[in-house]
Protein backbone atom coordinates (compact mmCIF):
# COMPACT_ATOMS: atom_id res chain seq x y z
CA UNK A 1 17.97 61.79 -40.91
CA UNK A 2 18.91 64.47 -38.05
CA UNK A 3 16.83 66.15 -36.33
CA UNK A 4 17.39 68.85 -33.96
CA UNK A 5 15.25 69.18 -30.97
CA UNK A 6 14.87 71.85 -28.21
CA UNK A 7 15.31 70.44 -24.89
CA UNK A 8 15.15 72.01 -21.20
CA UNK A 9 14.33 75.63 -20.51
CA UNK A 10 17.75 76.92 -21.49
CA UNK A 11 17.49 76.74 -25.31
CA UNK A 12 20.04 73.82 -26.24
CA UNK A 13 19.54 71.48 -28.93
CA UNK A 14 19.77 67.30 -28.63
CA UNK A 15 20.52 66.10 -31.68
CA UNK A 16 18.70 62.56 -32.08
CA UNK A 17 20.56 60.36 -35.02
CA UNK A 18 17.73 58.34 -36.43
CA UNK A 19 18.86 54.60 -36.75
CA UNK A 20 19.40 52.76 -40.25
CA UNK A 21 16.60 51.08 -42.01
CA UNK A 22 16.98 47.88 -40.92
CA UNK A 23 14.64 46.24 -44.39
CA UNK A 24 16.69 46.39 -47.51
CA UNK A 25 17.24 50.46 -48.78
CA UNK A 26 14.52 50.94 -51.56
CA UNK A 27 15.62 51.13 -54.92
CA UNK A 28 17.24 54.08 -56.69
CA UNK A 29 13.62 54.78 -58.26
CA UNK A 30 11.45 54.04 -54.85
CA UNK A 31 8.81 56.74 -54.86
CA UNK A 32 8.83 58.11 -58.29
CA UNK A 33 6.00 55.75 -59.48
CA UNK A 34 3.17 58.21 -57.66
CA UNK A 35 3.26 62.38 -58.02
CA UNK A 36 5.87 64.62 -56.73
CA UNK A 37 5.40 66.60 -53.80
CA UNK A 38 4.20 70.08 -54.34
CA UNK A 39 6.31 72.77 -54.93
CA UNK A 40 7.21 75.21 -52.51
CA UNK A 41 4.86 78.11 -51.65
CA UNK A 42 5.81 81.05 -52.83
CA UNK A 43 6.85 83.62 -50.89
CA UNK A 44 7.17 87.57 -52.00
CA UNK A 45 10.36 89.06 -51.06
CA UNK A 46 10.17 92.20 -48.59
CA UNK A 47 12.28 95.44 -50.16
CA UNK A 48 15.09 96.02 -47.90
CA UNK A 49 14.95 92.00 -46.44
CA UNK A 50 18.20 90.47 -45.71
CA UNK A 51 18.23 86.55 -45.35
CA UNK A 52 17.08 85.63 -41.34
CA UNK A 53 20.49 84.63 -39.43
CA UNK A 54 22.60 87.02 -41.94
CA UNK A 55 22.15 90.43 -39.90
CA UNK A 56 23.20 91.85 -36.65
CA UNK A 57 23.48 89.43 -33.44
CA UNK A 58 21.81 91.08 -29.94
CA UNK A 59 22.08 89.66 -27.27
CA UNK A 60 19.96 91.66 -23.88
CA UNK A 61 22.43 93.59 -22.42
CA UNK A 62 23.44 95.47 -26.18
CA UNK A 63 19.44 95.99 -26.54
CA UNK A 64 18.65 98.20 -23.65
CA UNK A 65 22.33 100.03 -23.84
CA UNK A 66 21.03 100.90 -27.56
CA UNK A 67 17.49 101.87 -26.04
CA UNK A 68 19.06 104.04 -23.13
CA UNK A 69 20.89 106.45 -26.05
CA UNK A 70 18.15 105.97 -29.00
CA UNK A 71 15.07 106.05 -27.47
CA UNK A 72 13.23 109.30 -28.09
CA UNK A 73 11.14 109.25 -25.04
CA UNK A 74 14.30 109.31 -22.28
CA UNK A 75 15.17 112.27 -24.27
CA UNK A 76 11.47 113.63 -23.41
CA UNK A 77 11.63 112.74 -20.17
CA UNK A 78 14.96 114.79 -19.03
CA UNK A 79 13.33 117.77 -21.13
CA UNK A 80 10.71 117.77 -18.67
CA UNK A 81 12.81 118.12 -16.11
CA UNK A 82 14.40 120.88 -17.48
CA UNK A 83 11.19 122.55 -18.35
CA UNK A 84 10.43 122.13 -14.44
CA UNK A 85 13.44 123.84 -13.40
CA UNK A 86 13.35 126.62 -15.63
CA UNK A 87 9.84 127.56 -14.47
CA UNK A 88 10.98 127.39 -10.68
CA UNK A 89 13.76 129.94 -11.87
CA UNK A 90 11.41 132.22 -13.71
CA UNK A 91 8.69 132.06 -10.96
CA UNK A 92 11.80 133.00 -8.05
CA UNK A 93 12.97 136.13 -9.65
CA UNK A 94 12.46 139.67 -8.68
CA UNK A 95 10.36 141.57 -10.66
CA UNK A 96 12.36 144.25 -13.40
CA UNK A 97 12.15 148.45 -11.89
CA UNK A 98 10.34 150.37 -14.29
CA UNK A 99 11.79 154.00 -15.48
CA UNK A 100 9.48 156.85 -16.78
CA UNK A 101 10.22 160.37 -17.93
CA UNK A 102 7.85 162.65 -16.85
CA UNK A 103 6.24 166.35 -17.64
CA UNK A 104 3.94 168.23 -16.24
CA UNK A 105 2.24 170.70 -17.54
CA UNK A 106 3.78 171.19 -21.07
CA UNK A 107 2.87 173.90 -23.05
CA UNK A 108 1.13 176.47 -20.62
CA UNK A 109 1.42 179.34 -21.65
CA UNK A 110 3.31 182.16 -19.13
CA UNK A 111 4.03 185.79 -19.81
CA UNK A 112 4.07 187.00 -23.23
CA UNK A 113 1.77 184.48 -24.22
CA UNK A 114 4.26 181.66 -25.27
CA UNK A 115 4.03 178.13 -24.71
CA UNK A 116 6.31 176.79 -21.49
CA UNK A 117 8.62 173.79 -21.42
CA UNK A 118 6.01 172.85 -18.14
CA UNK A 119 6.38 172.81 -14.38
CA UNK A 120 8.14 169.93 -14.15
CA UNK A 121 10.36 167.33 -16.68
CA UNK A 122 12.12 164.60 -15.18
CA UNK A 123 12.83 160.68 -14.98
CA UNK A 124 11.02 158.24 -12.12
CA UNK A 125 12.10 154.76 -11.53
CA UNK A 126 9.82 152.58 -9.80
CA UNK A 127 10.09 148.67 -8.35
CA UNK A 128 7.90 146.42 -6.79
CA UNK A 129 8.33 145.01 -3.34
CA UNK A 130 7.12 141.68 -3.34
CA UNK A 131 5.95 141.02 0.54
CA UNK A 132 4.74 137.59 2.43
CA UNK A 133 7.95 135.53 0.67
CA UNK A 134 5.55 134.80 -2.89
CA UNK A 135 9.03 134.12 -4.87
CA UNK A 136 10.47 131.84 -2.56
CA UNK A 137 7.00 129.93 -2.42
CA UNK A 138 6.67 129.87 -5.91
CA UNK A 139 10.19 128.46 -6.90
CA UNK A 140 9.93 126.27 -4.31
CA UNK A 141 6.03 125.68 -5.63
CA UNK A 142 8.25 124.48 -9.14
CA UNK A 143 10.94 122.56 -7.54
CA UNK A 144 8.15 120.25 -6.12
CA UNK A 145 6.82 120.06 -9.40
CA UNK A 146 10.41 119.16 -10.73
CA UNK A 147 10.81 116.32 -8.03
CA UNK A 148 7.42 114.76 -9.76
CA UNK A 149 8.75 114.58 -13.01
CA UNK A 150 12.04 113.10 -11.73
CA UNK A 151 9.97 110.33 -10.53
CA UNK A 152 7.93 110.17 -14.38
CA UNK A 153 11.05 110.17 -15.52
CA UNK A 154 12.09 107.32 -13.80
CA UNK A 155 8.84 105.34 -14.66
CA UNK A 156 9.51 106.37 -18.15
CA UNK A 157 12.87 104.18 -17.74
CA UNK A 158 11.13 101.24 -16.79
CA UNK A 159 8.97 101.52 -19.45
CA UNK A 160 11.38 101.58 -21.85
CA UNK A 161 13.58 99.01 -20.27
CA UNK A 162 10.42 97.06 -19.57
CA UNK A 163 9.26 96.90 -23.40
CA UNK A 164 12.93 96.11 -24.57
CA UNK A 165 13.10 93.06 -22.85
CA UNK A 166 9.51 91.62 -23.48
CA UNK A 167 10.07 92.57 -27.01
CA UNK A 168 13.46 90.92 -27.19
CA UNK A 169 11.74 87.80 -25.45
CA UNK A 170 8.84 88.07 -27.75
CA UNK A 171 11.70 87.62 -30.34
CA UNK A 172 13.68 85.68 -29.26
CA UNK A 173 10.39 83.31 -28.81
CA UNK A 174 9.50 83.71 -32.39
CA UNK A 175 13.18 82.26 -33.13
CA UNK A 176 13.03 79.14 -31.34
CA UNK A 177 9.99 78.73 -32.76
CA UNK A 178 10.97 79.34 -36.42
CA UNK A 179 13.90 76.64 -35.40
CA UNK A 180 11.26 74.41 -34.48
CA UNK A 181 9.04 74.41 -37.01
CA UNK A 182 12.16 73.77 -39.33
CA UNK A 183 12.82 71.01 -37.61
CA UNK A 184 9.05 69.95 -38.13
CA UNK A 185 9.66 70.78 -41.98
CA UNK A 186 12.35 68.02 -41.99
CA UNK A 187 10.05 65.49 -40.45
CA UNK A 188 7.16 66.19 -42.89
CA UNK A 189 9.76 65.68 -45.99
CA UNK A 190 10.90 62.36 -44.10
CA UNK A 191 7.03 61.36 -43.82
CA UNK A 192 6.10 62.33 -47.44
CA UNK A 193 9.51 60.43 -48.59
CA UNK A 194 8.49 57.78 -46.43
CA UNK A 195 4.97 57.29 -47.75
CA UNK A 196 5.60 56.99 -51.46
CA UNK A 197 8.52 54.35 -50.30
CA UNK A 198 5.79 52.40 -48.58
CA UNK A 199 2.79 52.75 -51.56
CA UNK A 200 6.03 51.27 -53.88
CA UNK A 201 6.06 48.79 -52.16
CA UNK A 202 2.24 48.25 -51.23
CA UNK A 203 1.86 49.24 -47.54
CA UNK A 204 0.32 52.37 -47.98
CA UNK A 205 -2.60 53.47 -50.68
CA UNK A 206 -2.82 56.55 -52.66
CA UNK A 207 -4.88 58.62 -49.43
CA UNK A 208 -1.73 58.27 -47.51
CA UNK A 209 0.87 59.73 -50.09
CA UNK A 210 -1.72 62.39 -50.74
CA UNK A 211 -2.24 63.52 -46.96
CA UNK A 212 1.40 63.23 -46.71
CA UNK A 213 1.89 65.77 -49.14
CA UNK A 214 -1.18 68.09 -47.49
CA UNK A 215 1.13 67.96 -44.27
CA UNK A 216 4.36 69.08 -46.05
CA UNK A 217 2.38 71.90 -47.69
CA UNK A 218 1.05 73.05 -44.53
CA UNK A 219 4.26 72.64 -42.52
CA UNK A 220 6.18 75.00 -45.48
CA UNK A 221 3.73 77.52 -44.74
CA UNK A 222 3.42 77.32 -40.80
CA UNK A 223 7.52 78.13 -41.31
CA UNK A 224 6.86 81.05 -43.35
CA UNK A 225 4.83 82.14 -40.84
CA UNK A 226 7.07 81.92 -37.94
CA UNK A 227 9.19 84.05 -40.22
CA UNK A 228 6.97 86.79 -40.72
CA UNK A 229 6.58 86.68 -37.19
CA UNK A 230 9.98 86.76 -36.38
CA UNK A 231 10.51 89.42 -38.56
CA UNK A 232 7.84 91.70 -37.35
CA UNK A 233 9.12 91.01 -33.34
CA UNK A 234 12.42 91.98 -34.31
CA UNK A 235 11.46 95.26 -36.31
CA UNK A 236 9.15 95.78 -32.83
CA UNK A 237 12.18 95.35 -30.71
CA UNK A 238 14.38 97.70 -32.79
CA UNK A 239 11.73 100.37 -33.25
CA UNK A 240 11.94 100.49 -28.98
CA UNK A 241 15.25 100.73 -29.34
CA UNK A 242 15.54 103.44 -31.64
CA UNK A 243 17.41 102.52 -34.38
CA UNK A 244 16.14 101.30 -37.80
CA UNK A 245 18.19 97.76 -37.73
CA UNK A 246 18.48 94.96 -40.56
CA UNK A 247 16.60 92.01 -39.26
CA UNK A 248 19.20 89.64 -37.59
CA UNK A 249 19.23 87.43 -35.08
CA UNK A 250 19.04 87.76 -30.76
CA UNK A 251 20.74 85.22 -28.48
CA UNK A 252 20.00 84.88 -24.77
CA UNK A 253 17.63 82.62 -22.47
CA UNK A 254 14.07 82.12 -22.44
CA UNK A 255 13.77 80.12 -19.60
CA UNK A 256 13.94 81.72 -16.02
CA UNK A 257 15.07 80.24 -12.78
CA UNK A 258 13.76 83.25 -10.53
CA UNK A 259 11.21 81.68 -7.83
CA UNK A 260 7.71 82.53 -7.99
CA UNK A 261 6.55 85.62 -6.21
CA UNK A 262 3.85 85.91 -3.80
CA UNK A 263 0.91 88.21 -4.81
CA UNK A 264 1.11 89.76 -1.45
CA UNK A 265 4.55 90.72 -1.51
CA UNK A 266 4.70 91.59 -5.06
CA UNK A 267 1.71 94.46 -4.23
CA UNK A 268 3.27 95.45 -1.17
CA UNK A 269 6.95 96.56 -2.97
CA UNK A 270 5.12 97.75 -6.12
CA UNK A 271 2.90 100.31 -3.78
CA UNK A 272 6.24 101.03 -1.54
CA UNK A 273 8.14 102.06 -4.76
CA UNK A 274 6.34 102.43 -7.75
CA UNK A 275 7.39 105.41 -9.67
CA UNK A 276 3.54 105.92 -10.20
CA UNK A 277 2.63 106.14 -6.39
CA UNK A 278 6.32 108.38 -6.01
CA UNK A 279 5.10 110.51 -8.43
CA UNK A 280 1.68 110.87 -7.39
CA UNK A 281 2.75 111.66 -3.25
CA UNK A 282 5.68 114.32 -4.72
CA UNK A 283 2.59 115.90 -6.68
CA UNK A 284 0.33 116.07 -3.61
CA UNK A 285 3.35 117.85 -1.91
CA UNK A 286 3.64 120.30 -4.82
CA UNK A 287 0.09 121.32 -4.25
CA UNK A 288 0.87 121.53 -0.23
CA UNK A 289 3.29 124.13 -1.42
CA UNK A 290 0.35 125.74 -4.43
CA UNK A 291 -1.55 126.62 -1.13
CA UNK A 292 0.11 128.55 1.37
CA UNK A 293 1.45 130.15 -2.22
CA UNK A 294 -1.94 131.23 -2.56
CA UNK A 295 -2.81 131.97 0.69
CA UNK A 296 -0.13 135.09 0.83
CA UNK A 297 -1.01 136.07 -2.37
CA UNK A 298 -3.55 138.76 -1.80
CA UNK A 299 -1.05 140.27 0.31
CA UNK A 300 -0.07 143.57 -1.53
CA UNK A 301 3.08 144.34 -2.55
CA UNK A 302 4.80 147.33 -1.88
CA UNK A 303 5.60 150.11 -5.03
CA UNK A 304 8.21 152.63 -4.38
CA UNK A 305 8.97 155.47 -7.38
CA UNK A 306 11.54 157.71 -6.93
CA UNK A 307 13.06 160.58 -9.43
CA UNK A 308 14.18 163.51 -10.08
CA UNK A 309 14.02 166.85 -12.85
CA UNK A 310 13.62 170.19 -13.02
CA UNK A 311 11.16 172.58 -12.26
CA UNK A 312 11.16 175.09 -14.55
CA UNK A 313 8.66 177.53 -12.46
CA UNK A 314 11.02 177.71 -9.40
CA UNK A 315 14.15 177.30 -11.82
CA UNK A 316 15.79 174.63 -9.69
CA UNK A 317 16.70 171.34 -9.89
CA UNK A 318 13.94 169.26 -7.67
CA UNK A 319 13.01 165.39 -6.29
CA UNK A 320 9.94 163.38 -6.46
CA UNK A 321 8.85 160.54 -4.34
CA UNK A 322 5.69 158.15 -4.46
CA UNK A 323 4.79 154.78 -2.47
CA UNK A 324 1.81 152.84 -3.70
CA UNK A 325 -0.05 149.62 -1.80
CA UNK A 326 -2.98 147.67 -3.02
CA UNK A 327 -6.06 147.87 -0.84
CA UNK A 328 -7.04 143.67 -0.75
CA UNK A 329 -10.52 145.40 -0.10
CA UNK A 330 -12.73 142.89 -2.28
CA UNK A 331 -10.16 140.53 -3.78
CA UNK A 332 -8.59 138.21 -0.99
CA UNK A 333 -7.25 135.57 -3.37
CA UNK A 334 -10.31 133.81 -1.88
CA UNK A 335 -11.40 131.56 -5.32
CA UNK A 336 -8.16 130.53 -6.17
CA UNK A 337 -7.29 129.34 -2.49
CA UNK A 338 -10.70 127.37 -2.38
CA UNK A 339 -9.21 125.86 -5.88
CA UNK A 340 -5.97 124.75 -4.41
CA UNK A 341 -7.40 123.09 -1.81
CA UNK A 342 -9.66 121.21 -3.82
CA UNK A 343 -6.91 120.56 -5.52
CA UNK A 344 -5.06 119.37 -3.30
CA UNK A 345 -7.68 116.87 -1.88
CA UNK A 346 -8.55 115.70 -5.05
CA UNK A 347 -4.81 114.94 -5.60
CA UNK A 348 -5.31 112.98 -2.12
CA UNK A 349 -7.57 110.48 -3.56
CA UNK A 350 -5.00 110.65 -6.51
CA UNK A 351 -2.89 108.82 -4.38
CA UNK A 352 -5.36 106.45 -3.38
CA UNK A 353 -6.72 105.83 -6.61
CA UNK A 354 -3.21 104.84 -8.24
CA UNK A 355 -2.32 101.93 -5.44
CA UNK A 356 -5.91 100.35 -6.25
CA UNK A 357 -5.14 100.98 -9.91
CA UNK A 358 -1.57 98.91 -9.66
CA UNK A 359 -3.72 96.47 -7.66
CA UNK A 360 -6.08 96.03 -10.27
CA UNK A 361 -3.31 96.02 -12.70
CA UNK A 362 -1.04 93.86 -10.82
CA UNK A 363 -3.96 90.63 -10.17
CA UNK A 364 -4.32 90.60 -14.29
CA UNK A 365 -0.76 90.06 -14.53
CA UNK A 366 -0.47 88.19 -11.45
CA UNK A 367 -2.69 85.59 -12.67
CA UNK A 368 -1.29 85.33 -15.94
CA UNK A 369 2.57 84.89 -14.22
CA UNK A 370 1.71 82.18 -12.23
CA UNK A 371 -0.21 80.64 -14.50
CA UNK A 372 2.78 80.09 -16.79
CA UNK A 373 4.92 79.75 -14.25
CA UNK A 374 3.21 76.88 -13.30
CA UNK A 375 2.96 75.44 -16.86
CA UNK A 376 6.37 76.06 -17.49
CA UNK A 377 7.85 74.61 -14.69
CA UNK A 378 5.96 71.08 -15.57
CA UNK A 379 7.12 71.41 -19.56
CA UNK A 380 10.11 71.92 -18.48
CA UNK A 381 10.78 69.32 -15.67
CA UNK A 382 8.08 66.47 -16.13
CA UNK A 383 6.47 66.71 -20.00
CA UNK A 384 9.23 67.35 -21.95
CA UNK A 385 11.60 64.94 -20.35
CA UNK A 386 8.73 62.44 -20.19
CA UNK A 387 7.96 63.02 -24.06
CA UNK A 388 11.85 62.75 -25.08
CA UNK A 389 11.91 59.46 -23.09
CA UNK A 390 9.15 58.08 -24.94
CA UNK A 391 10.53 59.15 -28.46
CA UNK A 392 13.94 57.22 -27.59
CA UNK A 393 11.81 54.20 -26.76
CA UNK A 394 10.08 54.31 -29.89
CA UNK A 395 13.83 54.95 -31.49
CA UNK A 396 14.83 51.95 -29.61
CA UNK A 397 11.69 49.83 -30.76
CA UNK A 398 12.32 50.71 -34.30
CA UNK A 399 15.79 49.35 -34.19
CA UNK A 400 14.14 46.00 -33.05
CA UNK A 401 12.01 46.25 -36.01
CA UNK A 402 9.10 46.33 -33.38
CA UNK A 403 7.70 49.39 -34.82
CA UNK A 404 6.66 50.95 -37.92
CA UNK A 405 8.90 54.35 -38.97
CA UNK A 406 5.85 56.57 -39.73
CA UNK A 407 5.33 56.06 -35.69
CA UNK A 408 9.14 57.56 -35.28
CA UNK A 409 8.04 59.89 -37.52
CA UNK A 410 4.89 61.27 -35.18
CA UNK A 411 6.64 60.82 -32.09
CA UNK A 412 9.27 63.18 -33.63
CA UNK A 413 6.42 65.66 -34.47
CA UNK A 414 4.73 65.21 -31.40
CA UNK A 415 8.42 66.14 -29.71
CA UNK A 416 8.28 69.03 -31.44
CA UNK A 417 4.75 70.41 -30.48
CA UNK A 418 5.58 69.74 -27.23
CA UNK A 419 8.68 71.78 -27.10
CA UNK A 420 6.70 74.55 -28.81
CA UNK A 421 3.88 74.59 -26.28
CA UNK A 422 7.10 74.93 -23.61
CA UNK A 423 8.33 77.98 -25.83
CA UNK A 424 4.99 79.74 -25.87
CA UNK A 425 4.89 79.46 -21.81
CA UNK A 426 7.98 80.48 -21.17
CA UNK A 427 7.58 83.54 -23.03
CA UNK A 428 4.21 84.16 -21.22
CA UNK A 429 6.12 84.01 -17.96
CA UNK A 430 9.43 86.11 -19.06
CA UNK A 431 6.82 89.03 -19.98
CA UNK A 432 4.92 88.81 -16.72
CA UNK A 433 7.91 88.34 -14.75
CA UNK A 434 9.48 91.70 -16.19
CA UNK A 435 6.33 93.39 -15.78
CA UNK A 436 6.12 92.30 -11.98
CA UNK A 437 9.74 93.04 -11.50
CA UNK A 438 9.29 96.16 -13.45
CA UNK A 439 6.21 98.05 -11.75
CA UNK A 440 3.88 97.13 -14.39
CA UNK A 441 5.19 99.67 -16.54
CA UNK A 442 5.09 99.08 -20.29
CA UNK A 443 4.33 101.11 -23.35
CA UNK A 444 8.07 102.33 -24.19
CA UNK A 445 7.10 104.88 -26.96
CA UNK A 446 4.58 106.59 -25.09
CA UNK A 447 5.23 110.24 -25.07
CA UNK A 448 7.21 110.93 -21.56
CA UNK A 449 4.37 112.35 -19.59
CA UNK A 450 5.37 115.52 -17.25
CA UNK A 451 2.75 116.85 -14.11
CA UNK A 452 1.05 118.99 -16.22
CA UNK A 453 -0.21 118.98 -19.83
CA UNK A 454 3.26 119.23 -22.15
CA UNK A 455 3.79 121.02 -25.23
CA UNK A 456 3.19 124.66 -24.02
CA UNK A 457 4.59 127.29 -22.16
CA UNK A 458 1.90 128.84 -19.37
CA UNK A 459 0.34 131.81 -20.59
CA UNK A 460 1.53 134.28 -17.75
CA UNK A 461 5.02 135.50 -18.62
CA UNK A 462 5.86 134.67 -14.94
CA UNK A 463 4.45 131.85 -13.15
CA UNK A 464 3.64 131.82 -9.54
């Protein structure tokens, strides 16, 4: 019998070559004097299912290039930038001149009692003169606004990149521990063989056989399951990426040899350079810049018309002039300044509120990382070791004939469940660690979020 074991952090297998029997080898027709084992569960077949190790081999590295060109919400994320700069150009252009034709006067009637072409027909052109600097404030106004989603859209990276890579480990996870309980498989077929050998014979009763066969039922069906789940983490991983991928098989390294990171210093680089805080400090600067925008604006602008026609009572050719000027008699702009400076403050304790959010965020995590880090580090350099020492002993007894096999037999499955338990926390650690190392940014098919509600355009035709 072989049997192929997990060892270390790193994913290699030790393959441990059971000794031979040392009694004399059973007959041809040992075991077929009590029932067969049951059949195999059944198992529907998924439309569209290729066989597990058969499809497409990704490895880290090919996962997040895939995700950078696939993944819809990058895409989202440079649109809002776009969207930003286009308003900063629309709110910094002068305003179109307007031209009129005018007549005054059609129609009067003059001597002989007929209706006159009027006093006056002509065309006036007229433009605004926009005063205090309003379109330089309000493209720069946009251009702040711009610089925010630059940083979403760099938090929108991580997120992506951040998923990928606790997906793939979730994967990748869910693999070694499909191999494992394959290998566990093999050892309940051993035990079941090995207990109708031994009621042949008259060392075991009919209980024995019987719970034998319970446990290679239930070991068919616990791999089953780790291939559903492997199947569903690698659809998960592919549906981040973007691309609607076979199931097939990842390669890479669950374990991690980074050193554990303090809480202290972990909070003090996330608040230094989160692209949430970034993004929250560029947006209190964008309302700086909303302010003193509307603090000019109830400064009038300036209207000049200007034309020219004819006058048909003097019978010459004649010019016409006009400047205009808001009186800011009752309207000073005075609600809408009080609302940007609300704003403003409130966007203050925006600030605030988003370092004590990745603070609450981050000692969740926290405690989760080091707790795995912790248990990982002992599977991986005192339990699992110790536990693979113990199985060769009991290898080494059984050669002696010091030792029964059904205790090789539980030692082997006792290996295994070991080596699973080390899976399980080193995934637990890989995702915390990316999420520590990544800003605690997750959720990589979240709609790209922009500084103001998406999906519309404003409902002035030009923004200010």
């Amino acid at each position: 019998m072989l049997m192929a074991l997990f060892i270390d952090g790193a994913g290699a297998q030790e393959l441990l070559q059971s000794p031979a029997r040392i009694a004399e080898p059973p007959a041809p027709s040992a075991g077929s004097q009590f029932i067969n084992p049951p059949a195999r569960p059944t198992q529907p077949a998924s439309v569209g299912d290729t066989p597990l190790g058969l499809g497409e081999v990704l490895d880290l590295k090919t996962v997040l290039s895939l995700a950078t060109q696939n993944n819809p919400t990058l895409r989202q994320a440079r649109l809002q930038i776009s969207a930003e700069l286009a308003k900063a150009q629309q709110a910094g252009l002068y305003p179109n001149p307007t031209l009129a034709y005018a007549g005054e006067q059609i129609f009067v009637d003059v001597e002989g009692d007929t209706d006159s072409p009027g006093e006056f027909q002509g065309g006036i052109i007229s433009q605004r003169i926009v005063t205090a600097g309003k379109l330089s404030l309000s493209r720069e106004k946009y251009l702040r606004r711009a610089h925010v989603t630059e940083h979403l859209a760099v938090a929108q990276q991580y997120r992506v990149c951040n998923d990928v890579r606790i997906h793939f480990y979730r994967a990748l996870a869910a693999q070694q521990r499909l191999e494992m309980q394959r290998e566990l498989l093999k050892t309940a077929e051993d035990a079941a063989v090995t207990a109708r050998e031994l009621y042949n014979v008259g060392q075991a009763n009919r209980y024995d056989v019987r719970k034998s066969n319970v446990m290679l039922q239930r070991t068919r069906l616990a791999v089953q399951k780790a291939e559903h789940e492997y199947r569903m983490r690698f659809r998960e991983l592919t549906s981040l990426v973007g691309l609607d991928l076979p199931v097939g098989a990842v390669v890479g390294t669950l374990a991690t040899t980074e050193p554990l990171a303090t809480f202290d210093g972990t909070l003090a680089r996330i608040v230094a350079e989160s692209p949430e805080v970034l993004a929250a400090r560029a947006k209190l600067s964008a309302d700086r810049i909303t302010i003193e925008r509307e603090e000019v604006e109830w400064i009038p602008d300036i209207v000049f018309s200007a034309g020219t026609g004819y006058n048909f009572d003097a019978r010459e050719t004649v010019a016409v002039a006009d400047i205009s000027i808001e009186i800011p008699l009752f309207d000073r702009n005075q609600g809408t300044i009080s609302q940007a400076r609300a704003d403003f403050n409130r966007q203050r304790r925006e600030v605030r509120r988003t370092e004590l959010t990745l603070r609450q965020r981050l000692a969740m995590v926290y405690e989760q990382y080091a707790m795995s880090f912790e248990h990982a580090s002992e599977y991986r350099d005192s339990i699992v070791p110790e536990m693979r020492a113990a199985y060769r002993e009991l290898l080494s007894s059984y050669k002696q004939n010091r030792i029964e096999w059904r205790e090789v037999l539980q030692a082997q499955a006792e290996y295994a469940e070991v080596r699973l338990a080390q899976i399980s926390y080193e995934e637990q650690l890989r995702q915390s660690e990316v999420l520590i190392q990544g800003y605690l940014l997750d959720g990589g098919l979240n709609a790209a979020s922009g500084p103001m509600p998406a999906g519309h355009i404003d409902s002035v035709p030009k923004p200010r």
